[in-house]
Protein backbone atom coordinates (compact mmCIF):
# COMPACT_ATOMS: atom_id res chain seq x y z
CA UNK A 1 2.78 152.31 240.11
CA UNK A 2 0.13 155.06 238.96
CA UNK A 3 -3.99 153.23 238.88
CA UNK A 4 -3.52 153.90 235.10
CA UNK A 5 -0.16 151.69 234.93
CA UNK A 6 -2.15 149.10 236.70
CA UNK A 7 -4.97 148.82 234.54
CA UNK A 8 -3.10 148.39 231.64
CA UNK A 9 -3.47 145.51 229.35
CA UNK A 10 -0.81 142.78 228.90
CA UNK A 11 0.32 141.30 226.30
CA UNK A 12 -2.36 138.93 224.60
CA UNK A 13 -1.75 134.94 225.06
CA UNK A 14 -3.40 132.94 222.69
CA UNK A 15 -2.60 129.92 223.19
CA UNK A 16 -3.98 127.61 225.93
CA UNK A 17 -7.37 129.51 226.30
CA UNK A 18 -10.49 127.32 225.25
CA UNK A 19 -9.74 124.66 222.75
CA UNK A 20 -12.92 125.87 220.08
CA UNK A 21 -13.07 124.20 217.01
CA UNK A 22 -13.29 126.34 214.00
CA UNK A 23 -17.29 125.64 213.49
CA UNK A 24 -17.70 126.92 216.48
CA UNK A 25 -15.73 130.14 216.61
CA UNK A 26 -17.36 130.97 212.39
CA UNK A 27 -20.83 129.86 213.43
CA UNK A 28 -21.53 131.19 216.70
CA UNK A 29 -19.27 134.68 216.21
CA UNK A 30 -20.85 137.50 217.90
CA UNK A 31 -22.52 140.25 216.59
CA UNK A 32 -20.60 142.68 215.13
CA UNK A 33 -17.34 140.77 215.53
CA UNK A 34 -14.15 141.38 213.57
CA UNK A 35 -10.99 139.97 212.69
CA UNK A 36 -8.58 142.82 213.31
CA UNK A 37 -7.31 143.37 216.82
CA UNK A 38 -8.51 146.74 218.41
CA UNK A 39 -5.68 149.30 219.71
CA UNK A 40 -6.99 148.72 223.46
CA UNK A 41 -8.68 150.29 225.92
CA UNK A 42 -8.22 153.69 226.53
CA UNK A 43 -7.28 152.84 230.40
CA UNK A 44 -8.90 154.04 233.13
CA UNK A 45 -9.05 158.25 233.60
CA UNK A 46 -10.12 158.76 236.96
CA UNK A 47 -6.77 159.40 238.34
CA UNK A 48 -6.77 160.66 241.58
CA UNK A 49 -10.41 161.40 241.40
CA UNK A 50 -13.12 159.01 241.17
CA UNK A 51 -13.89 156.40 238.08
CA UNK A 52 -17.56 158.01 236.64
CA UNK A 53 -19.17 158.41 233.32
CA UNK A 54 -18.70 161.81 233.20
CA UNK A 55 -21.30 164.08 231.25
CA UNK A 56 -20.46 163.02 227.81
CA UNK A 57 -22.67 160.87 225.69
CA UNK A 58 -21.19 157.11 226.62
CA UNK A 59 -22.14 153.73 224.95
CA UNK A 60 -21.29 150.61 227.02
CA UNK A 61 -21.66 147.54 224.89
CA UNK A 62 -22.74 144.59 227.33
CA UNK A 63 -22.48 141.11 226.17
CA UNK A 64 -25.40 139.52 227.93
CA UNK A 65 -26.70 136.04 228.48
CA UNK A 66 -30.56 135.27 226.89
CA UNK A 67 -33.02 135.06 228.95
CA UNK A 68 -31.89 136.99 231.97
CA UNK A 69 -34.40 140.11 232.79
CA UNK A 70 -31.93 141.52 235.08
CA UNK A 71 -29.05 143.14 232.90
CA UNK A 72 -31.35 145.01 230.50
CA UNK A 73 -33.60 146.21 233.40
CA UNK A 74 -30.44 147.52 235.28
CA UNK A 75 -29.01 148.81 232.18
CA UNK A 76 -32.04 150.86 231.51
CA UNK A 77 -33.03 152.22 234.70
CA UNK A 78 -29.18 153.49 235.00
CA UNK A 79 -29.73 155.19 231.81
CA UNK A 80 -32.56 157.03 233.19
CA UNK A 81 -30.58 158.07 236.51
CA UNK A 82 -27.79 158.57 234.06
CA UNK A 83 -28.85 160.20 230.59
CA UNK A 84 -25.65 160.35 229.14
CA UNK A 85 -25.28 156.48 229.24
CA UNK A 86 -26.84 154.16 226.88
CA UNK A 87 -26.37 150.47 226.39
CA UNK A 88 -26.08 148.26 223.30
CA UNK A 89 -27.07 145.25 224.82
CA UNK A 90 -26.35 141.63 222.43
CA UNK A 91 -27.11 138.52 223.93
CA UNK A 92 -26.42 134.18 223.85
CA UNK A 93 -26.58 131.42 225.31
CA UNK A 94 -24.38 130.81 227.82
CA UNK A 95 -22.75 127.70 225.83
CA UNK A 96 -22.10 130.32 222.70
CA UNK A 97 -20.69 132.87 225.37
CA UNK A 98 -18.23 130.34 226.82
CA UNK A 99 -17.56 128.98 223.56
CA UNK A 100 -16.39 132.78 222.22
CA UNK A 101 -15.70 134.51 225.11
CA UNK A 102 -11.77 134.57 224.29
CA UNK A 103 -12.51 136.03 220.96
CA UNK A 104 -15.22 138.44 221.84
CA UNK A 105 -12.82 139.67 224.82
CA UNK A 106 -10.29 140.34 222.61
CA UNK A 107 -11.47 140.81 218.99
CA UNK A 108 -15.00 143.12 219.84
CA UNK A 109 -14.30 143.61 223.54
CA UNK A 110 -17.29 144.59 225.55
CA UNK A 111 -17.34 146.94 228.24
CA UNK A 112 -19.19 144.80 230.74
CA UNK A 113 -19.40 141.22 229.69
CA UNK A 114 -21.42 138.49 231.06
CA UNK A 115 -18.57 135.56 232.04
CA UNK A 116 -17.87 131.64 232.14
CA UNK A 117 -15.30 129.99 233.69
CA UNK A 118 -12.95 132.93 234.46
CA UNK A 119 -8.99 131.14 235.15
CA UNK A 120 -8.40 131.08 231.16
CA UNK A 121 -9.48 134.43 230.49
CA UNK A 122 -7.47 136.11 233.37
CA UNK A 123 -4.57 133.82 232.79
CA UNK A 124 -4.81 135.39 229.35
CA UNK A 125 -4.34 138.82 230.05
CA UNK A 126 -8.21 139.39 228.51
CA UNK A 127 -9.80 140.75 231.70
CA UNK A 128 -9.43 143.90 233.88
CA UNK A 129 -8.29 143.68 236.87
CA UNK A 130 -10.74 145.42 238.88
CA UNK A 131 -8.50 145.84 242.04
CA UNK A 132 -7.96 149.40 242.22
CA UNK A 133 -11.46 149.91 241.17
CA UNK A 134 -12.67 147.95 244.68
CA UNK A 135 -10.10 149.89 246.89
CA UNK A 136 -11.40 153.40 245.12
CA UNK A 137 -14.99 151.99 245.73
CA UNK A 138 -14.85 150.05 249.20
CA UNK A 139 -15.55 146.54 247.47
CA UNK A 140 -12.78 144.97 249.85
CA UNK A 141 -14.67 146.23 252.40
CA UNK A 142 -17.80 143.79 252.00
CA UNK A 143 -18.05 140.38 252.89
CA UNK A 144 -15.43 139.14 251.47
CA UNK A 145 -17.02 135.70 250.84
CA UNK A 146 -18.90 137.56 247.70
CA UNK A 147 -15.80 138.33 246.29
CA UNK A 148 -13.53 135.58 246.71
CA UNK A 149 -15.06 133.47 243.61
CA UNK A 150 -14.11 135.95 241.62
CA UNK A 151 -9.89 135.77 242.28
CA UNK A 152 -7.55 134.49 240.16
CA UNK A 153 -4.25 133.86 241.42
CA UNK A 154 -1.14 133.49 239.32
CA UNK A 155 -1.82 129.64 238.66
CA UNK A 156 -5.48 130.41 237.15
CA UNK A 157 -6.82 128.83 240.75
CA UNK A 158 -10.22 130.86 241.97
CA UNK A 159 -11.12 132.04 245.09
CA UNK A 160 -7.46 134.46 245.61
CA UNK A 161 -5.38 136.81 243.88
CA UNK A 162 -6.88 140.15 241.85
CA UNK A 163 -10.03 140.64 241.14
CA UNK A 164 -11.20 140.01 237.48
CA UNK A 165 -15.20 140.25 237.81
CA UNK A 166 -18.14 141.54 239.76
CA UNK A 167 -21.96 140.20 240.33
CA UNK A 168 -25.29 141.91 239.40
CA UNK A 169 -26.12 139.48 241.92
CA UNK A 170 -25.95 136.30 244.17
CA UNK A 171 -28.28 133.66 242.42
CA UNK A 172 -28.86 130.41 243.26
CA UNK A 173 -30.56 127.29 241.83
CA UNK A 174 -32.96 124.71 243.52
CA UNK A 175 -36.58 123.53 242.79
CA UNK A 176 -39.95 125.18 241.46
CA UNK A 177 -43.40 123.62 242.01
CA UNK A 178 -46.78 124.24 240.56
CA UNK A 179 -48.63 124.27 243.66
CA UNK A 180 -52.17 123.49 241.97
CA UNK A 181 -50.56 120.24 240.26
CA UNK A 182 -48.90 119.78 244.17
CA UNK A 183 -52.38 119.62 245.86
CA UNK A 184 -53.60 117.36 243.07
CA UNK A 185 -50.95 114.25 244.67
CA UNK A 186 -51.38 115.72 248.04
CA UNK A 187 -48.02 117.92 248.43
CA UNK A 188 -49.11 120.83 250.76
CA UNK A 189 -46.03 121.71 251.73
CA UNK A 190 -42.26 121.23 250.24
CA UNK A 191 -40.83 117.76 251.10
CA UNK A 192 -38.36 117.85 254.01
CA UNK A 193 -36.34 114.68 252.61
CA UNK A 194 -35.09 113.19 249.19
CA UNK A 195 -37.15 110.22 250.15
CA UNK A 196 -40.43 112.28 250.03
CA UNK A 197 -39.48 114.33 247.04
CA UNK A 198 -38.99 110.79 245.19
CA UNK A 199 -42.63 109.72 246.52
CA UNK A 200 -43.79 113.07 245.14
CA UNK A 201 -42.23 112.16 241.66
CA UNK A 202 -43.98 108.93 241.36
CA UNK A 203 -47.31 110.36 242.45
CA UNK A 204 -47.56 112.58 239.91
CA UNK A 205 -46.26 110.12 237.31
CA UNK A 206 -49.63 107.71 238.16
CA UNK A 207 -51.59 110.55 238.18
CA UNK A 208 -50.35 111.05 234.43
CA UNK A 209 -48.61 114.72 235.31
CA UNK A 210 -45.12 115.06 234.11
CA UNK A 211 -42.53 115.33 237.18
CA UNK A 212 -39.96 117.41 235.96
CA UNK A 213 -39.60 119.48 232.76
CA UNK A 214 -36.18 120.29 232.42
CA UNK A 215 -34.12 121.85 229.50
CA UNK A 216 -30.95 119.70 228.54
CA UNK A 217 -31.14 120.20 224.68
CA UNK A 218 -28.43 121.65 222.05
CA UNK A 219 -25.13 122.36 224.22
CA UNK A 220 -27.09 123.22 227.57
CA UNK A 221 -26.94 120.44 230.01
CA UNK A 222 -29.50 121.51 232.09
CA UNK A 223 -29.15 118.10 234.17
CA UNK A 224 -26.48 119.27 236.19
CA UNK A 225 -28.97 121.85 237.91
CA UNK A 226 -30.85 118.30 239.63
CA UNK A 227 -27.30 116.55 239.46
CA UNK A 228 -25.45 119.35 241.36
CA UNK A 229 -28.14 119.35 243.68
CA UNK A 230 -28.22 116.25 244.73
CA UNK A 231 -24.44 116.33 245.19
CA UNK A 232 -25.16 119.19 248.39
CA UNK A 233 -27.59 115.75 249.85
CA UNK A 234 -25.03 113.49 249.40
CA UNK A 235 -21.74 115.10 250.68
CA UNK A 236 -20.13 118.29 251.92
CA UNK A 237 -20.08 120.88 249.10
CA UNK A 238 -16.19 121.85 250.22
CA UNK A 239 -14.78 119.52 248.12
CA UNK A 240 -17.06 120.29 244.69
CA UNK A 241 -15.73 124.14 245.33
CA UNK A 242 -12.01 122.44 245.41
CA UNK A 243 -12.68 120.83 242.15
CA UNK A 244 -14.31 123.76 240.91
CA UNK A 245 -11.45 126.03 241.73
CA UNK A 246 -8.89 124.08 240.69
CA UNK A 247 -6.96 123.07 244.10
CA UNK A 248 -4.60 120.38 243.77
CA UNK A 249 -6.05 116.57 243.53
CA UNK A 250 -9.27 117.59 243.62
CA UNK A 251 -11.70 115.33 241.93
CA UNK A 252 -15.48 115.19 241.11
CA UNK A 253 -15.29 111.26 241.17
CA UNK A 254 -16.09 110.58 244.79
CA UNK A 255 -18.34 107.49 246.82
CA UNK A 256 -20.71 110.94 247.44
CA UNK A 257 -21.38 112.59 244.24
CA UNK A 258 -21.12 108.85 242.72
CA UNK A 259 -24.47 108.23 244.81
CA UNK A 260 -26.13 111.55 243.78
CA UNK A 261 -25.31 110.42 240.01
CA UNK A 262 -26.81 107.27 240.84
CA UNK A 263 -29.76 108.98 242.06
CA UNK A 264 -30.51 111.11 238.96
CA UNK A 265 -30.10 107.93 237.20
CA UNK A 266 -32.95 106.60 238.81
CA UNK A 267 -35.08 109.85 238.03
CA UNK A 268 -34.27 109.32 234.31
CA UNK A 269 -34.99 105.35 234.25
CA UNK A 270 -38.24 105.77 236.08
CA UNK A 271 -39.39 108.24 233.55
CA UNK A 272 -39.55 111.59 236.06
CA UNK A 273 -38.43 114.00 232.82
CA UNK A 274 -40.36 114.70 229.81
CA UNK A 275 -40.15 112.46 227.37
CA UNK A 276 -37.97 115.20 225.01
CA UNK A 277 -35.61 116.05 227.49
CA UNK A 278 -32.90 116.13 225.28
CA UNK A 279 -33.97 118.23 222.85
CA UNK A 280 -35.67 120.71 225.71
CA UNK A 281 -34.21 124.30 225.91
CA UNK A 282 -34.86 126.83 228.59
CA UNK A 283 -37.49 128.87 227.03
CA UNK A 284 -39.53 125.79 226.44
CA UNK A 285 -38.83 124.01 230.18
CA UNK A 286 -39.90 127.77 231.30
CA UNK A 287 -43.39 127.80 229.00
CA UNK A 288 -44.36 124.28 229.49
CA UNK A 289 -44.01 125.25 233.48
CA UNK A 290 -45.42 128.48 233.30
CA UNK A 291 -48.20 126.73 231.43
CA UNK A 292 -48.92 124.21 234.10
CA UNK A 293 -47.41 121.40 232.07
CA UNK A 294 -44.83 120.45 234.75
CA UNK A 295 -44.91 119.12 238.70
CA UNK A 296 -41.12 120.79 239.08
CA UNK A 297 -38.63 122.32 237.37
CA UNK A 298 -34.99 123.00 238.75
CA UNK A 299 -33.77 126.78 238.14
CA UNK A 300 -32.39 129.56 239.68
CA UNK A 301 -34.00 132.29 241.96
CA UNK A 302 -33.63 134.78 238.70
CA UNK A 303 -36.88 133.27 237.58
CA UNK A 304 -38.62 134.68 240.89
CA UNK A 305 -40.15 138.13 239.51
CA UNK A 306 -40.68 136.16 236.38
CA UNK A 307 -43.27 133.39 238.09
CA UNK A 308 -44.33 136.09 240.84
CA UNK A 309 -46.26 137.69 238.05
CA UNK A 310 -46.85 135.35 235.54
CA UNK A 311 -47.95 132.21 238.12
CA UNK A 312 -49.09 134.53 240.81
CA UNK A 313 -49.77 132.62 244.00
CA UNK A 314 -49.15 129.54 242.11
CA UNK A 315 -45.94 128.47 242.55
CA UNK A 316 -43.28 127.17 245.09
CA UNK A 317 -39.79 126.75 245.30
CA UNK A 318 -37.42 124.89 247.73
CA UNK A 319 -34.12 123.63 248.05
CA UNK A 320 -33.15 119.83 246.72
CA UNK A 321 -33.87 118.39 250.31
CA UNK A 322 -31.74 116.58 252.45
CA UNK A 323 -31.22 112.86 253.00
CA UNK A 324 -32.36 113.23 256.21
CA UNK A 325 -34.78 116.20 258.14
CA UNK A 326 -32.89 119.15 259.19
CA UNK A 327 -29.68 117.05 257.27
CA UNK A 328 -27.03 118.60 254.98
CA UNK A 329 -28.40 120.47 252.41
CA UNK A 330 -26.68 123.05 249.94
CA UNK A 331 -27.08 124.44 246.04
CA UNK A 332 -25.28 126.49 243.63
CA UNK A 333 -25.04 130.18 244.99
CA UNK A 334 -23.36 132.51 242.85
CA UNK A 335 -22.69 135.95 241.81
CA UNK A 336 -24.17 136.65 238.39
CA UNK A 337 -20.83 137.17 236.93
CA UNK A 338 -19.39 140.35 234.80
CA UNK A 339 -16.41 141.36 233.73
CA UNK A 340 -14.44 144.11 231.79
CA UNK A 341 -12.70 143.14 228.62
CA UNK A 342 -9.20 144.03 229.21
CA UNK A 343 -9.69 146.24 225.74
CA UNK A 344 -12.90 147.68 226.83
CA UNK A 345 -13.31 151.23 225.49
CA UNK A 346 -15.10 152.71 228.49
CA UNK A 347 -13.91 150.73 231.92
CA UNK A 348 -14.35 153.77 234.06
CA UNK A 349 -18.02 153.84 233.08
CA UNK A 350 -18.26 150.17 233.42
CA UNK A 351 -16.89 149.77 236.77
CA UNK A 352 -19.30 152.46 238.02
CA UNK A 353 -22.31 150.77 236.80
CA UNK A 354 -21.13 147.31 238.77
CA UNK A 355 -21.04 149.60 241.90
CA UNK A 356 -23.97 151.47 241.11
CA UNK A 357 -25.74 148.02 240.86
CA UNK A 358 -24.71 147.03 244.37
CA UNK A 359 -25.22 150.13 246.05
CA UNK A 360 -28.52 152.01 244.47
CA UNK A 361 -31.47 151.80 246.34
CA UNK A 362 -33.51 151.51 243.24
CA UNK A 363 -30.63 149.46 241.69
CA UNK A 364 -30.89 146.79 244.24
CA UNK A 365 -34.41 146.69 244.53
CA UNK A 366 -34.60 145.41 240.97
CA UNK A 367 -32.61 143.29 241.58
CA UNK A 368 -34.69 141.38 244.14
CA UNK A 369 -37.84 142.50 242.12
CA UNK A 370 -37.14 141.22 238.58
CA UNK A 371 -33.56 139.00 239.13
CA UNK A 372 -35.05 137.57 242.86
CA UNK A 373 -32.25 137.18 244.58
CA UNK A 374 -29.71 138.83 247.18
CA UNK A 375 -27.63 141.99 245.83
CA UNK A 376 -23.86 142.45 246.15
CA UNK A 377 -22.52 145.11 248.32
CA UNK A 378 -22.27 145.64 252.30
CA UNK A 379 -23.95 143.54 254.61
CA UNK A 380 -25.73 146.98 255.92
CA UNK A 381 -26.76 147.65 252.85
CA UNK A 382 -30.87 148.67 251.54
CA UNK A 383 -32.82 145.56 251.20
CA UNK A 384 -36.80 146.18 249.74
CA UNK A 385 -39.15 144.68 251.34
CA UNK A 386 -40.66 141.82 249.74
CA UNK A 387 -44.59 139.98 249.40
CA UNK A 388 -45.14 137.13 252.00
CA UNK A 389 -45.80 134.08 250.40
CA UNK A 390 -44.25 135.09 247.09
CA UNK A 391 -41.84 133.14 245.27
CA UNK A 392 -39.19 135.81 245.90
CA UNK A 393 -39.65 135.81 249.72
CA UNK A 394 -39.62 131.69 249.44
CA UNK A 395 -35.77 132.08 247.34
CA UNK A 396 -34.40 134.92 249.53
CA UNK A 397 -35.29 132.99 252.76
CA UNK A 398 -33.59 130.08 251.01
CA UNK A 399 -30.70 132.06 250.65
CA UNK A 400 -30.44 131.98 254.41
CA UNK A 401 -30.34 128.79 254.78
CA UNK A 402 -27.81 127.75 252.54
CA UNK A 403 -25.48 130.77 254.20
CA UNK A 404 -26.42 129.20 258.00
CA UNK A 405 -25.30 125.57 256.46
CA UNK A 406 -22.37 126.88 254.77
CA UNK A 407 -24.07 125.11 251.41
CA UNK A 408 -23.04 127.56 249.08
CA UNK A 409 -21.10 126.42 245.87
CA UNK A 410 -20.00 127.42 242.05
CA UNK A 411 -21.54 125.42 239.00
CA UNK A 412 -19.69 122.81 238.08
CA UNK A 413 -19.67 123.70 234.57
CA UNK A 414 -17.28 126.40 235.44
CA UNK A 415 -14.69 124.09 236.41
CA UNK A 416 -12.76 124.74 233.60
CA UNK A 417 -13.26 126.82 230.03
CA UNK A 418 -14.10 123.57 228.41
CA UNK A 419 -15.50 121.28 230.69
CA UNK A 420 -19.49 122.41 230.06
CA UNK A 421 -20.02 122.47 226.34
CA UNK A 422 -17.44 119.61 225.80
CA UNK A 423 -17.77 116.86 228.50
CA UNK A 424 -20.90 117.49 231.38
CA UNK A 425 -23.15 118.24 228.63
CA UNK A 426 -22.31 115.19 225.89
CA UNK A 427 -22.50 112.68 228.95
CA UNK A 428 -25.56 113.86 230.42
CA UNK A 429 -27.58 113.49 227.26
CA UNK A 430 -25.84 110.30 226.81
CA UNK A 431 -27.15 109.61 230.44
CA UNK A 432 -30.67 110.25 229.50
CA UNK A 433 -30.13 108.74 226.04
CA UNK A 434 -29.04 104.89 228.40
CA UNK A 435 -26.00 105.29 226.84
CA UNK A 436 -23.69 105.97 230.32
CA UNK A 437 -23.96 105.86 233.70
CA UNK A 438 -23.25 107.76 236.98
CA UNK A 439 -20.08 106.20 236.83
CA UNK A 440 -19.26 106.58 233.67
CA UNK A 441 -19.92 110.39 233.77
CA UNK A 442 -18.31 111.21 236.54
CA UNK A 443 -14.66 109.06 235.54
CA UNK A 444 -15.02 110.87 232.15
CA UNK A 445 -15.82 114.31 233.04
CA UNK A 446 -12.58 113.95 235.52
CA UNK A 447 -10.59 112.65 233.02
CA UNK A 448 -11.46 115.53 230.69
CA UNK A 449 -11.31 117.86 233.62
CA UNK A 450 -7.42 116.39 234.28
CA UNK A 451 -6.70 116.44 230.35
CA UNK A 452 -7.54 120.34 229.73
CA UNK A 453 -5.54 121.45 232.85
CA UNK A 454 -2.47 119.13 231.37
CA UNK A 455 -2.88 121.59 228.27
């Protein structure tokens, strides 16, 4: 089979994608989208060369998440390196994304394409399969643990079979403290148990400081960043990754994540989140931290150039800590997921920007700079140096941890292409609204979780 055989679309399935009502799909179309189908992508023209962007003028379209620094700051630094390469960058939420991405893949397909859950959209012939791409490259010949989340077998299971995506990065979520509001209630240094992060919440609540300002309005549930966390305290983060990918009986309602449930229940009923919780987004958890309105928040290690320069010296971050000292301890880790529509007009280009990003000097050092986390590529590769004491240095030595516990694990709201916007998130807010419980959640998000797969 020639490379250009094997990059060529299949035929389009429809059906059994992402069950989006018709409000959604009219009101949160992207920009720019149409009704008629395009003729497909021009396939790959490498041959038996190598995939480039060649000296013509070239613009990828990139279909970006809001309120990620990274992408555009890649995308124009390669179009300095590269002059010939512009980008038309358009960006959403990550609940519109996953809401359209079937439609956007198909109907305006972008050439790199910031992705949700990924088993429906391979499954439906909508993404490249970047294969040949990583043998032409030497993908397959780095760790291959930062690649296997991004297989799809034949079943729509994760974690094996061809690849459909690539990361700008490995990011990873946990906890960021003001440390001036810290000192105030005596917390000098990160607390080494859940026990002493719960004393921490109350002391700041009788000293009047909010606890936790955390976004988990509109169709974000920003809950399961605390929620997932506490899962890694509770139990081994194995069987969440089995759930995540699909594997066979695998459930989310277990005696361990029941107990973490239970546990952000008790957050919410003691009053540790703001008061508007559930009408928070992300831009306003970010200002009302940034603006030292907050003890903690819980995000991901993208915000780490972000609060190096904006809360300079002033802020912490550390992993949700164990039950115990020195205990199990893990936390969503990773890659910042992209992907090439199937119908993408320029996949040659595309694919050499993902490689670019993991294997440019400069490349990678923004990456650590501005999205403050670890790169893809080989484990040899460049790594910049980074400030001592910074936020940055405090995420990336994170990172090491949760690699020498083997804590690493998806998001749960990529279980499925449903499962965020349409059951975590609704029962979360109903959580915080005393309206269900731990129990509750969990039987219903497993029920939904069983019910979409049926489909």
């Amino acid at each position: 089979m020639s490379r250009s055989q094997q990059f060529r679309p299949r035929a389009f399935i429809a059906t059994g994608l992402l069950l989006v009502s018709a409000f959604a799909v009219t009101a949160c179309a992207p920009p720019g989208g149409g009704e008629a189908a395009p003729s497909g992508s021009a396939g790959p023209v490498f041959g038996g060369g190598d995939p480039s962007c060649g000296d013509e003028d070239i613009v990828l379209d990139m279909y970006a998440e809001t309120g990620f620094a990274l992408p555009t700051a890649l995308a124009d630094e390669f179009t300095k390196q590269f002059p010939n390469v512009t980008f038309d960058v358009r960006e959403d939420q990550f609940a519109v994304i996953t809401q359209n991405a079937p439609r956007v893949l198909r109907d305006s397909p972008p050439d790199l394409m910031r992705l949700p859950q990924m088993s429906a959209l391979a499954e439906g012939d909508l993404l490249l399969d970047l294969d040949p791409y990583a043998e032409v490259f030497g993908w397959d010949e780095w760790p291959a643990s930062q690649l296997e989340q991004l297989r799809v077998d034949d079943e729509g299971r994760r974690g094996d079979g061809p690849l459909y995506a690539m990361g700008l990065n490995f990011s990873m979520t946990g906890v960021f403290y003001n440390k001036e509001l810290a000192a105030q209630i005596g917390m000098t240094e990160a607390p080494a148990t859940l026990d002493e992060l719960d004393g921490y919440l109350q002391a700041a609540k009788d000293a009047g400081i909010t606890p936790i300002a955390q976004f988990n309005g509109g169709a974000t549930g920003g809950l399961l960043f605390p929620l997932q966390g506490l899962m890694a305290s509770y139990g081994d983060t194995a069987p969440i990754n089995d759930w995540i990918f699909q594997s066979p009986d695998a459930t989310i309602d277990t005696p361990d994540n029941l107990a973490a449930g239970e546990h952000l229940q008790k957050w919410i009923d003691a009053g540790y989140f703001a008061a508007d919780v559930n009408s928070m987004d992300y831009s306003q958890m970010m200002s009302r931290f940034i603006g030292g309105e907050s003890l903690l928040i819980f995000s991901g290690d993208w915000e780490s150039g972000n609060l190096d320069t904006q809360m300079a010296g002033k802020a912490g971050f550390f992993l949700v800590p164990p039950l115990e000292e020195d205990g199990r301890q893990g936390a969503m880790s990773a890659p910042l997921t992209y992907g090439i529509s199937a119908y993408a007009e320029h996949p040659d280009c595309a694919a050499f920007f993902l490689n670019w990003v993991a294997t440019d000097e400069t490349a990678r050092t923004i990456t650590v700079e501005i999205g403050g986390s670890h790169p893809m590529g080989p484990a040899d590769a460049f790594m910049p140096a980074v400030e001592e004491g910074s936020v940055t240095a405090a995420t990336l030595e994170a990172g090491t941890v949760i690699n020498d516990k083997n804590g690493a694990m998806d998001f749960i709201a990529n279980a499925t292409g449903a499962i965020y916007a349409q059951s975590w998130t609704p029962n979360v807010q109903l959580m915080v609204a005393g309206d269900q419980d731990a129990a509750g959640l969990l039987s219903t998000v497993q029920s939904d979780y069983e019910n979409e797969l049926a489909d």
